[in-house]
PDB file of N, CA and C in Angstrom:
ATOM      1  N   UNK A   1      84.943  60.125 101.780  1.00  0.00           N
ATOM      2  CA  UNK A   1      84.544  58.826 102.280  1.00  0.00           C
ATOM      3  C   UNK A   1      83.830  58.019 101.199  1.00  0.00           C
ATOM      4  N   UNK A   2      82.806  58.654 100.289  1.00  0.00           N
ATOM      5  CA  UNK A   2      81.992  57.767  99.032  1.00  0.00           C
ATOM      6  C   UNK A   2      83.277  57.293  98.350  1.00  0.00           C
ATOM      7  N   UNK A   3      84.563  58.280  97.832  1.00  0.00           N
ATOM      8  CA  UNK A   3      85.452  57.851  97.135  1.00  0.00           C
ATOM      9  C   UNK A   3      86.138  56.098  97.887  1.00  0.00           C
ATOM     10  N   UNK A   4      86.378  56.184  99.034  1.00  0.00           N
ATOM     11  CA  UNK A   4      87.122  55.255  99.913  1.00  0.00           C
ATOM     12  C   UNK A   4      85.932  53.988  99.642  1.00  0.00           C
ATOM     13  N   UNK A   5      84.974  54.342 100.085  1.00  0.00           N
ATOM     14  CA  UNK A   5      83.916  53.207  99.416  1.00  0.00           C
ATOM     15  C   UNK A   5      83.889  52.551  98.336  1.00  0.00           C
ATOM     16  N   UNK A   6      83.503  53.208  97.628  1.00  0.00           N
ATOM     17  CA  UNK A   6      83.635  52.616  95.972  1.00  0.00           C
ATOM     18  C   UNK A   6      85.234  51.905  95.673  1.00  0.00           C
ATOM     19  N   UNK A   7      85.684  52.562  95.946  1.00  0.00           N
ATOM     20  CA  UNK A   7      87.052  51.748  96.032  1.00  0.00           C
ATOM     21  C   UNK A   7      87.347  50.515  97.071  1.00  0.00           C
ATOM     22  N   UNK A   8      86.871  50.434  98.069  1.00  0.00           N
ATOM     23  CA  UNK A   8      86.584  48.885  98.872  1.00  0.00           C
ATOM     24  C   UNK A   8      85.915  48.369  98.062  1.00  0.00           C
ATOM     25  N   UNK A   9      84.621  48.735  97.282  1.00  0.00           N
ATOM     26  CA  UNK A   9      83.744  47.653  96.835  1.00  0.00           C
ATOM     27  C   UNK A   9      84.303  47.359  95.458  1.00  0.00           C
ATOM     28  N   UNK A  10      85.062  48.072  94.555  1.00  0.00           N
ATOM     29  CA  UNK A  10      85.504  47.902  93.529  1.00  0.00           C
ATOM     30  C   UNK A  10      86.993  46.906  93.806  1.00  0.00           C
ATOM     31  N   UNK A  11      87.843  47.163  94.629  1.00  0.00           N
ATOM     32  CA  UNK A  11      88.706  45.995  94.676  1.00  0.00           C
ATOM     33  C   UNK A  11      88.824  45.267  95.553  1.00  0.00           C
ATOM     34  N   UNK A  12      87.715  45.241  96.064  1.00  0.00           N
ATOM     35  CA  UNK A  12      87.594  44.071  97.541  1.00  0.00           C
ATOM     36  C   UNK A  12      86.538  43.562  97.266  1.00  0.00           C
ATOM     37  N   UNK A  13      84.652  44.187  97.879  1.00  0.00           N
ATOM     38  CA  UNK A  13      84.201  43.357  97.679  1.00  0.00           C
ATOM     39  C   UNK A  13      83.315  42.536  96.487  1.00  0.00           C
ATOM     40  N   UNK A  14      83.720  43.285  95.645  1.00  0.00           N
ATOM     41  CA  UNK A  14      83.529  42.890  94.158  1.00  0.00           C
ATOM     42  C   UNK A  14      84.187  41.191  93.597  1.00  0.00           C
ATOM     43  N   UNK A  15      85.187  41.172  94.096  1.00  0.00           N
ATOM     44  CA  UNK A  15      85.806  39.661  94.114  1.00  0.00           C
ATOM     45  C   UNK A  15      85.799  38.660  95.385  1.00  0.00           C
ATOM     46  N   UNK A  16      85.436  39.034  96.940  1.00  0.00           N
ATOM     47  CA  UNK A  16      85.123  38.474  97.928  1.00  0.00           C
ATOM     48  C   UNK A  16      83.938  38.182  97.794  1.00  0.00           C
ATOM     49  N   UNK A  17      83.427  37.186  98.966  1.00  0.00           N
ATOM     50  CA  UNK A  17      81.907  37.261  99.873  1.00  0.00           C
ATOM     51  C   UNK A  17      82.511  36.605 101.317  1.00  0.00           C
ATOM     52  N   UNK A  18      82.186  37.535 101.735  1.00  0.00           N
ATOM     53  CA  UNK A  18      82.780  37.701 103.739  1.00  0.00           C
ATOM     54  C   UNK A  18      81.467  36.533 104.130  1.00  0.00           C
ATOM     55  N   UNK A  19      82.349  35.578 104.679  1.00  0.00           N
ATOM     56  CA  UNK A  19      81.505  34.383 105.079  1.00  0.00           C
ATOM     57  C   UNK A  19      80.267  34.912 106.573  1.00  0.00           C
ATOM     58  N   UNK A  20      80.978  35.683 107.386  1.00  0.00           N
ATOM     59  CA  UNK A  20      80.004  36.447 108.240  1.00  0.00           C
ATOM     60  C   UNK A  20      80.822  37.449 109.063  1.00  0.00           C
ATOM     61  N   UNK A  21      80.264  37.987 109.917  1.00  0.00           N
ATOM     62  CA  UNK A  21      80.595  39.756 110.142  1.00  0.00           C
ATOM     63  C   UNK A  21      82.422  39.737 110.282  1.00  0.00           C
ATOM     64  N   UNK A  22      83.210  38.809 111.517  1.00  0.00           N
ATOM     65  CA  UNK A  22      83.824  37.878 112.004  1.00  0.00           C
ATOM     66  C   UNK A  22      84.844  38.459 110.536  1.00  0.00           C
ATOM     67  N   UNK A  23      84.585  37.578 109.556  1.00  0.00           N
ATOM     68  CA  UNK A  23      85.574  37.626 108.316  1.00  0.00           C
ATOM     69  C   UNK A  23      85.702  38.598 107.592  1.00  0.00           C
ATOM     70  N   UNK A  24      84.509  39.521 107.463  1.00  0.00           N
ATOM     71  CA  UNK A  24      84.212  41.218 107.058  1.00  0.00           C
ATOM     72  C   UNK A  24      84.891  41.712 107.367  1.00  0.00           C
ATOM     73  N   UNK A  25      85.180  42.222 109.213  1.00  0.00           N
ATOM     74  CA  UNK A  25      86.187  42.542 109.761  1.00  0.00           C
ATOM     75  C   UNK A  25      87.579  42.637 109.127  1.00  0.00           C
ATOM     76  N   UNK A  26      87.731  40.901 109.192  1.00  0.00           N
ATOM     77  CA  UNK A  26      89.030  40.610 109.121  1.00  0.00           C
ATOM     78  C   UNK A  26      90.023  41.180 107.724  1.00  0.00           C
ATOM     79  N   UNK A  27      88.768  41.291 106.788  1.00  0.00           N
ATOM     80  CA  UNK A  27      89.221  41.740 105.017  1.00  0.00           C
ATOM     81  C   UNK A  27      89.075  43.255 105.576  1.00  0.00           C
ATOM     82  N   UNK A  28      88.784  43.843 105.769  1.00  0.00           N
ATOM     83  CA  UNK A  28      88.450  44.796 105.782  1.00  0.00           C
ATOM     84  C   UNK A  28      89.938  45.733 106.717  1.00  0.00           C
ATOM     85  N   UNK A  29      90.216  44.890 107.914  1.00  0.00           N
ATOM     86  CA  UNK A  29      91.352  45.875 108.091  1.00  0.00           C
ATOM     87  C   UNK A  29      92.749  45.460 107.392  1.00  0.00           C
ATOM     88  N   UNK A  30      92.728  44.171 107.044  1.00  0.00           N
ATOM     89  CA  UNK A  30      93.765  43.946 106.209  1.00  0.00           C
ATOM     90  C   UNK A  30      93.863  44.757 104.613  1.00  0.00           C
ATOM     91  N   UNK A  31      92.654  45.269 104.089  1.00  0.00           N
ATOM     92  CA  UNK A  31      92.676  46.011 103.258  1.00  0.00           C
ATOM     93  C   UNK A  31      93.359  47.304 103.447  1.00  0.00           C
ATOM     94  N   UNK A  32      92.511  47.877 104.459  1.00  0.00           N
ATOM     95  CA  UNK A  32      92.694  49.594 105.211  1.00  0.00           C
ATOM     96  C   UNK A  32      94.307  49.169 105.133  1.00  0.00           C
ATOM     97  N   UNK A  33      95.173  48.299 105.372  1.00  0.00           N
ATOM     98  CA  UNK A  33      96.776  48.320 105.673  1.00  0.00           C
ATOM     99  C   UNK A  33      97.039  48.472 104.172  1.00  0.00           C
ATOM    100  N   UNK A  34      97.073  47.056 103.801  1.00  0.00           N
ATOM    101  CA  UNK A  34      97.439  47.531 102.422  1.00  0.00           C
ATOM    102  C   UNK A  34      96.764  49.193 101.751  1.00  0.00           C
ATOM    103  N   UNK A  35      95.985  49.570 101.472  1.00  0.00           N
ATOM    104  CA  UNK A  35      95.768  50.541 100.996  1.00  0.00           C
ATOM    105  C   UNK A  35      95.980  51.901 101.724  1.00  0.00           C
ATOM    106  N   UNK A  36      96.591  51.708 102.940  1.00  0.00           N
ATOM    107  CA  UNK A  36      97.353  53.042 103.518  1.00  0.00           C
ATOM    108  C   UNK A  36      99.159  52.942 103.161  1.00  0.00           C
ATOM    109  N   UNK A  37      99.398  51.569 103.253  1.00  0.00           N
ATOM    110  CA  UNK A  37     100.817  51.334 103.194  1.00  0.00           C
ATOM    111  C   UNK A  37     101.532  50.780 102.027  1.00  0.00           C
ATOM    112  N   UNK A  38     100.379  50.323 100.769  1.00  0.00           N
ATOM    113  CA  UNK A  38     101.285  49.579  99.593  1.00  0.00           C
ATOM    114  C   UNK A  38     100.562  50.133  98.430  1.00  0.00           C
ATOM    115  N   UNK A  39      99.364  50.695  98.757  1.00  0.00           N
ATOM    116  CA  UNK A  39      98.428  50.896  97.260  1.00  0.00           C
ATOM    117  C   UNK A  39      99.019  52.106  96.818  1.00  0.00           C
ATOM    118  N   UNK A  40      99.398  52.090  95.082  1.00  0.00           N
ATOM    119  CA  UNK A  40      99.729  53.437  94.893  1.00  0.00           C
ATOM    120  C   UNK A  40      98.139  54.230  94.802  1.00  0.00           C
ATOM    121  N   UNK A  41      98.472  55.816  94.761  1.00  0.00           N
ATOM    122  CA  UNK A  41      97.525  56.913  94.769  1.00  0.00           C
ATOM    123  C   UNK A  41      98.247  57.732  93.807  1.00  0.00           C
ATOM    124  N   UNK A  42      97.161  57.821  93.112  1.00  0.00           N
ATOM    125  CA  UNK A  42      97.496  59.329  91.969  1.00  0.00           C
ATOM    126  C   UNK A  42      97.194  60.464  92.680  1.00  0.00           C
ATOM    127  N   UNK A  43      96.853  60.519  93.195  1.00  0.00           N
ATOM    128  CA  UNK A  43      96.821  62.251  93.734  1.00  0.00           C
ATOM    129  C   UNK A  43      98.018  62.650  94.791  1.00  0.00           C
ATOM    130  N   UNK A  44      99.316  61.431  95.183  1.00  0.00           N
ATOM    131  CA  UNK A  44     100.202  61.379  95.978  1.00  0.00           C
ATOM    132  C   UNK A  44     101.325  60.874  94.982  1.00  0.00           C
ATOM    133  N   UNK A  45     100.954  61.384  94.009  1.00  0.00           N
ATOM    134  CA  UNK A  45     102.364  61.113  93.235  1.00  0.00           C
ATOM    135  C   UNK A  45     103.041  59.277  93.073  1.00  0.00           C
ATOM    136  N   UNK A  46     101.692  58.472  93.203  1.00  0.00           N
ATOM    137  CA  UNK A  46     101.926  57.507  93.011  1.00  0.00           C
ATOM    138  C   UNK A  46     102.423  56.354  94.424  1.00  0.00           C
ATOM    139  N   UNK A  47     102.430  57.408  95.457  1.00  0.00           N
ATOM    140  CA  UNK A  47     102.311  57.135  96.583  1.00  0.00           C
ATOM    141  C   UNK A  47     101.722  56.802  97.600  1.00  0.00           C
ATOM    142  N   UNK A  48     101.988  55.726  98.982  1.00  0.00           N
ATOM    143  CA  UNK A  48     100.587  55.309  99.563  1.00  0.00           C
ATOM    144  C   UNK A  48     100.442  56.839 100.737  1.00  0.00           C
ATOM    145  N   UNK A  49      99.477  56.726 101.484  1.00  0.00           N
ATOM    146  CA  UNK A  49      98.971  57.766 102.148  1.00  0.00           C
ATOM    147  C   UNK A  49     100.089  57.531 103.372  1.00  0.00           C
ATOM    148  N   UNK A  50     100.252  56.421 103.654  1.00  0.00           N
ATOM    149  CA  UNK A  50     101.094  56.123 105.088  1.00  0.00           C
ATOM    150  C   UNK A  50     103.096  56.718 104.682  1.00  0.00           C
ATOM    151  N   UNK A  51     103.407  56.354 103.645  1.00  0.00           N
ATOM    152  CA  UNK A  51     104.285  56.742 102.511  1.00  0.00           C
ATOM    153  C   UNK A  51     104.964  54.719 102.819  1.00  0.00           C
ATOM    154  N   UNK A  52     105.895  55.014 101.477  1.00  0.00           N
ATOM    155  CA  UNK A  52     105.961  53.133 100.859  1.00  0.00           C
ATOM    156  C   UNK A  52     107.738  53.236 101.070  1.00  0.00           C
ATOM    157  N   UNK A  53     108.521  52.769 101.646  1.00  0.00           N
ATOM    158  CA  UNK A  53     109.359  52.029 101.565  1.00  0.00           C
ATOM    159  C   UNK A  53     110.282  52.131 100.226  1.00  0.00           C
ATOM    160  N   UNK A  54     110.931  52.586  99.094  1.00  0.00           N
ATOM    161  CA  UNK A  54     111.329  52.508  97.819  1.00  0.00           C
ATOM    162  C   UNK A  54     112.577  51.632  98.069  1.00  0.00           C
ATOM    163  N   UNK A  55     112.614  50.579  97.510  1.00  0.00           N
ATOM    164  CA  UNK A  55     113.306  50.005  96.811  1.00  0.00           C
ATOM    165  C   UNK A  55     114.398  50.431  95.337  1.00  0.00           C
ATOM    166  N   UNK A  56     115.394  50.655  95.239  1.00  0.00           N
ATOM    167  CA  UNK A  56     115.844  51.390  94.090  1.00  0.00           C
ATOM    168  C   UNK A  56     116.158  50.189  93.649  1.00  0.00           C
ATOM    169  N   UNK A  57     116.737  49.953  91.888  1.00  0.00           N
ATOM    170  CA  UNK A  57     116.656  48.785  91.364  1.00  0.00           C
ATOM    171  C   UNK A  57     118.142  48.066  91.796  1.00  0.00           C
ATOM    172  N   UNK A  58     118.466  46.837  92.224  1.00  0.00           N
ATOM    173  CA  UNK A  58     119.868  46.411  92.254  1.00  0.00           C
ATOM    174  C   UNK A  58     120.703  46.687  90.980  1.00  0.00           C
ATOM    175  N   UNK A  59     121.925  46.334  91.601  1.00  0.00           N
ATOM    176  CA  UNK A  59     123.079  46.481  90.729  1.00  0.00           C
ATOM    177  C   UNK A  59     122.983  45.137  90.032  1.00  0.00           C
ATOM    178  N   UNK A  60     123.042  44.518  90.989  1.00  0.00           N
ATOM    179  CA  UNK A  60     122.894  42.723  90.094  1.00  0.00           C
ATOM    180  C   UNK A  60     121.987  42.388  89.536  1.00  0.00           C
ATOM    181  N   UNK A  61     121.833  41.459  88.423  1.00  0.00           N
ATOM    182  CA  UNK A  61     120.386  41.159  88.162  1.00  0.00           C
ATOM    183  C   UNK A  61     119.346  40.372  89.375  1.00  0.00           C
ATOM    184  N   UNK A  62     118.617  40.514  89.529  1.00  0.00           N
ATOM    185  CA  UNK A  62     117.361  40.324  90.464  1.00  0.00           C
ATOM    186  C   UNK A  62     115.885  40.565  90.105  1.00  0.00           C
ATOM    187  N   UNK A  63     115.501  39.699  90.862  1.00  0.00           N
ATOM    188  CA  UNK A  63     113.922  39.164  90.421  1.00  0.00           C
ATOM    189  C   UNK A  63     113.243  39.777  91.284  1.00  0.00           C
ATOM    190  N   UNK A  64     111.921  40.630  91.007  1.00  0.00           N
ATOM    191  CA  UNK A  64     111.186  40.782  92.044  1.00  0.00           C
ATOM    192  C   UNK A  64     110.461  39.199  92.563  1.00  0.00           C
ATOM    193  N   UNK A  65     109.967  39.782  93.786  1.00  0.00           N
ATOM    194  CA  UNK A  65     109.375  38.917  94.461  1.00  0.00           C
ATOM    195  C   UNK A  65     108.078  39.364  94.764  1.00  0.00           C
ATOM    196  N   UNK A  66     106.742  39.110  94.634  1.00  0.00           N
ATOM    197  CA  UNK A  66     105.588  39.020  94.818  1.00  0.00           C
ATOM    198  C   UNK A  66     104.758  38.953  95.816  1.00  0.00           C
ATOM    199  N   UNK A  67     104.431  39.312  96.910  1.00  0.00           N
ATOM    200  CA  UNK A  67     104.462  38.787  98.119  1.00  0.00           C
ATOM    201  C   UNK A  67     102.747  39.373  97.922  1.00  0.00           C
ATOM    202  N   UNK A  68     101.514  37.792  98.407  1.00  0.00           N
ATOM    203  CA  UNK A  68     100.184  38.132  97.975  1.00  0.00           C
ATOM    204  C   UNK A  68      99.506  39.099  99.120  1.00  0.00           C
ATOM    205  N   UNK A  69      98.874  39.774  99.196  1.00  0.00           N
ATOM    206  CA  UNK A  69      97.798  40.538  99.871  1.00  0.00           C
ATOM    207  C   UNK A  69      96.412  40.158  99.504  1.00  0.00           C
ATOM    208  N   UNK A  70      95.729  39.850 100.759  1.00  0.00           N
ATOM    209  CA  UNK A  70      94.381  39.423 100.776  1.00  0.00           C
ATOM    210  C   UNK A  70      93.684  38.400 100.091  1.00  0.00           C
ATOM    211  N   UNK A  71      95.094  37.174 100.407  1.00  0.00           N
ATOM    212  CA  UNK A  71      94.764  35.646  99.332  1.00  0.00           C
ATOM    213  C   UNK A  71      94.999  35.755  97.929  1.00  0.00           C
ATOM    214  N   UNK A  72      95.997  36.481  97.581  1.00  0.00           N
ATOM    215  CA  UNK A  72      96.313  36.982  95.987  1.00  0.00           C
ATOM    216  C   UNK A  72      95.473  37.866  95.158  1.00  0.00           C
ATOM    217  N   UNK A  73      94.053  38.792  96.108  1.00  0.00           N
ATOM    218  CA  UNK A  73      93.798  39.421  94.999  1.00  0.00           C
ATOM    219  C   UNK A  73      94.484  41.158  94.964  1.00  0.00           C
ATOM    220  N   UNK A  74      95.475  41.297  95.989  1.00  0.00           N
ATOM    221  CA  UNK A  74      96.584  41.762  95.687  1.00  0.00           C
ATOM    222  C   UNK A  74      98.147  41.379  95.788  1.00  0.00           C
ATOM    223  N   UNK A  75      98.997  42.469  95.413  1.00  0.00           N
ATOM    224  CA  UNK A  75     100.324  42.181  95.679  1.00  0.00           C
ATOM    225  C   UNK A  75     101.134  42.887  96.046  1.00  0.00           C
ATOM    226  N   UNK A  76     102.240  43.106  96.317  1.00  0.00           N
ATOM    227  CA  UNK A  76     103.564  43.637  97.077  1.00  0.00           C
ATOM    228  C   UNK A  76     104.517  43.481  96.344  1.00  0.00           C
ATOM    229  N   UNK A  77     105.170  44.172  95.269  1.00  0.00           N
ATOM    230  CA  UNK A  77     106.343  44.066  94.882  1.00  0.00           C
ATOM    231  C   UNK A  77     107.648  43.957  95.722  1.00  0.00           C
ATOM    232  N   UNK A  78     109.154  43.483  95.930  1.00  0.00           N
ATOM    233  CA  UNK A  78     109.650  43.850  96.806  1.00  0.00           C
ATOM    234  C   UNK A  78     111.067  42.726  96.016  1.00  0.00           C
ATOM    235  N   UNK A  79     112.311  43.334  96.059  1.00  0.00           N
ATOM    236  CA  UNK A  79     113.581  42.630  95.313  1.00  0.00           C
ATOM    237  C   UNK A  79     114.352  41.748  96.289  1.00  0.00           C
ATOM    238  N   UNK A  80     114.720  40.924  95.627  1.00  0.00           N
ATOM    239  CA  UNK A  80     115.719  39.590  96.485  1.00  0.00           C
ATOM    240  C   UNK A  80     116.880  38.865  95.443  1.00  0.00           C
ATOM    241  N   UNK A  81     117.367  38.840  96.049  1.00  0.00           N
ATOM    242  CA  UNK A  81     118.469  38.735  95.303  1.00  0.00           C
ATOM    243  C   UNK A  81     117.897  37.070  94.232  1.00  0.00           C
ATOM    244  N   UNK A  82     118.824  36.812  93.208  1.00  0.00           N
ATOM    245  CA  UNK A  82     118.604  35.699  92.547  1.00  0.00           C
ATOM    246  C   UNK A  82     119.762  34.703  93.175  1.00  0.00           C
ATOM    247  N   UNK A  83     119.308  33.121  92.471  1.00  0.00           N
ATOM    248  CA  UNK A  83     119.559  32.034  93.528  1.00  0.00           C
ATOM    249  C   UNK A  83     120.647  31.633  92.297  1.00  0.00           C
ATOM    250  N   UNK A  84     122.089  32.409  92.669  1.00  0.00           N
ATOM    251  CA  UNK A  84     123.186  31.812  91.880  1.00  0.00           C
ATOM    252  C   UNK A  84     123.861  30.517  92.169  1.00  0.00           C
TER     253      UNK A  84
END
């Protein structure tokens, strides 16, 4: 649990300030998602705890797409095709 801590405060609230309890909340379980379902983990082989979805690379050329988590101070990799 200290580990899970330090790690909220190191990439959450280190760059936030939760306007009041209300918005704390609100970062806070949107974090717990991302970091069960998109954050990699080294001790899981680079994997999230919930396990992630893999994408293998297309055949065509293609761009990832970026998709922000928690107002851009994370992200979501994820492929779409390009706009021929």
């Amino acid at each position: 649990m200290e580990r899970f801590n330090g790690t909220v405060r190191r990439e959450l609230l280190d760059h936030v300030i939760p306007l009041n309890e209300d918005h704390l909340d609100s970062l806070l379980k949107e974090y717990v998602h991302y970091y069960n379902h998109s954050r990699s983990h080294l001790f899981r082989n680079k994997d999230s705890p919930l396990g992630r979805v893999y994408e293998s690379l297309p055949c065509k050329l293609r761009l990832p797409d970026s998709v922000p988590v928690l107002g851009g101070l994370h992200h979501v990799y994820r492929w779409h095709s390009s706009s021929d």
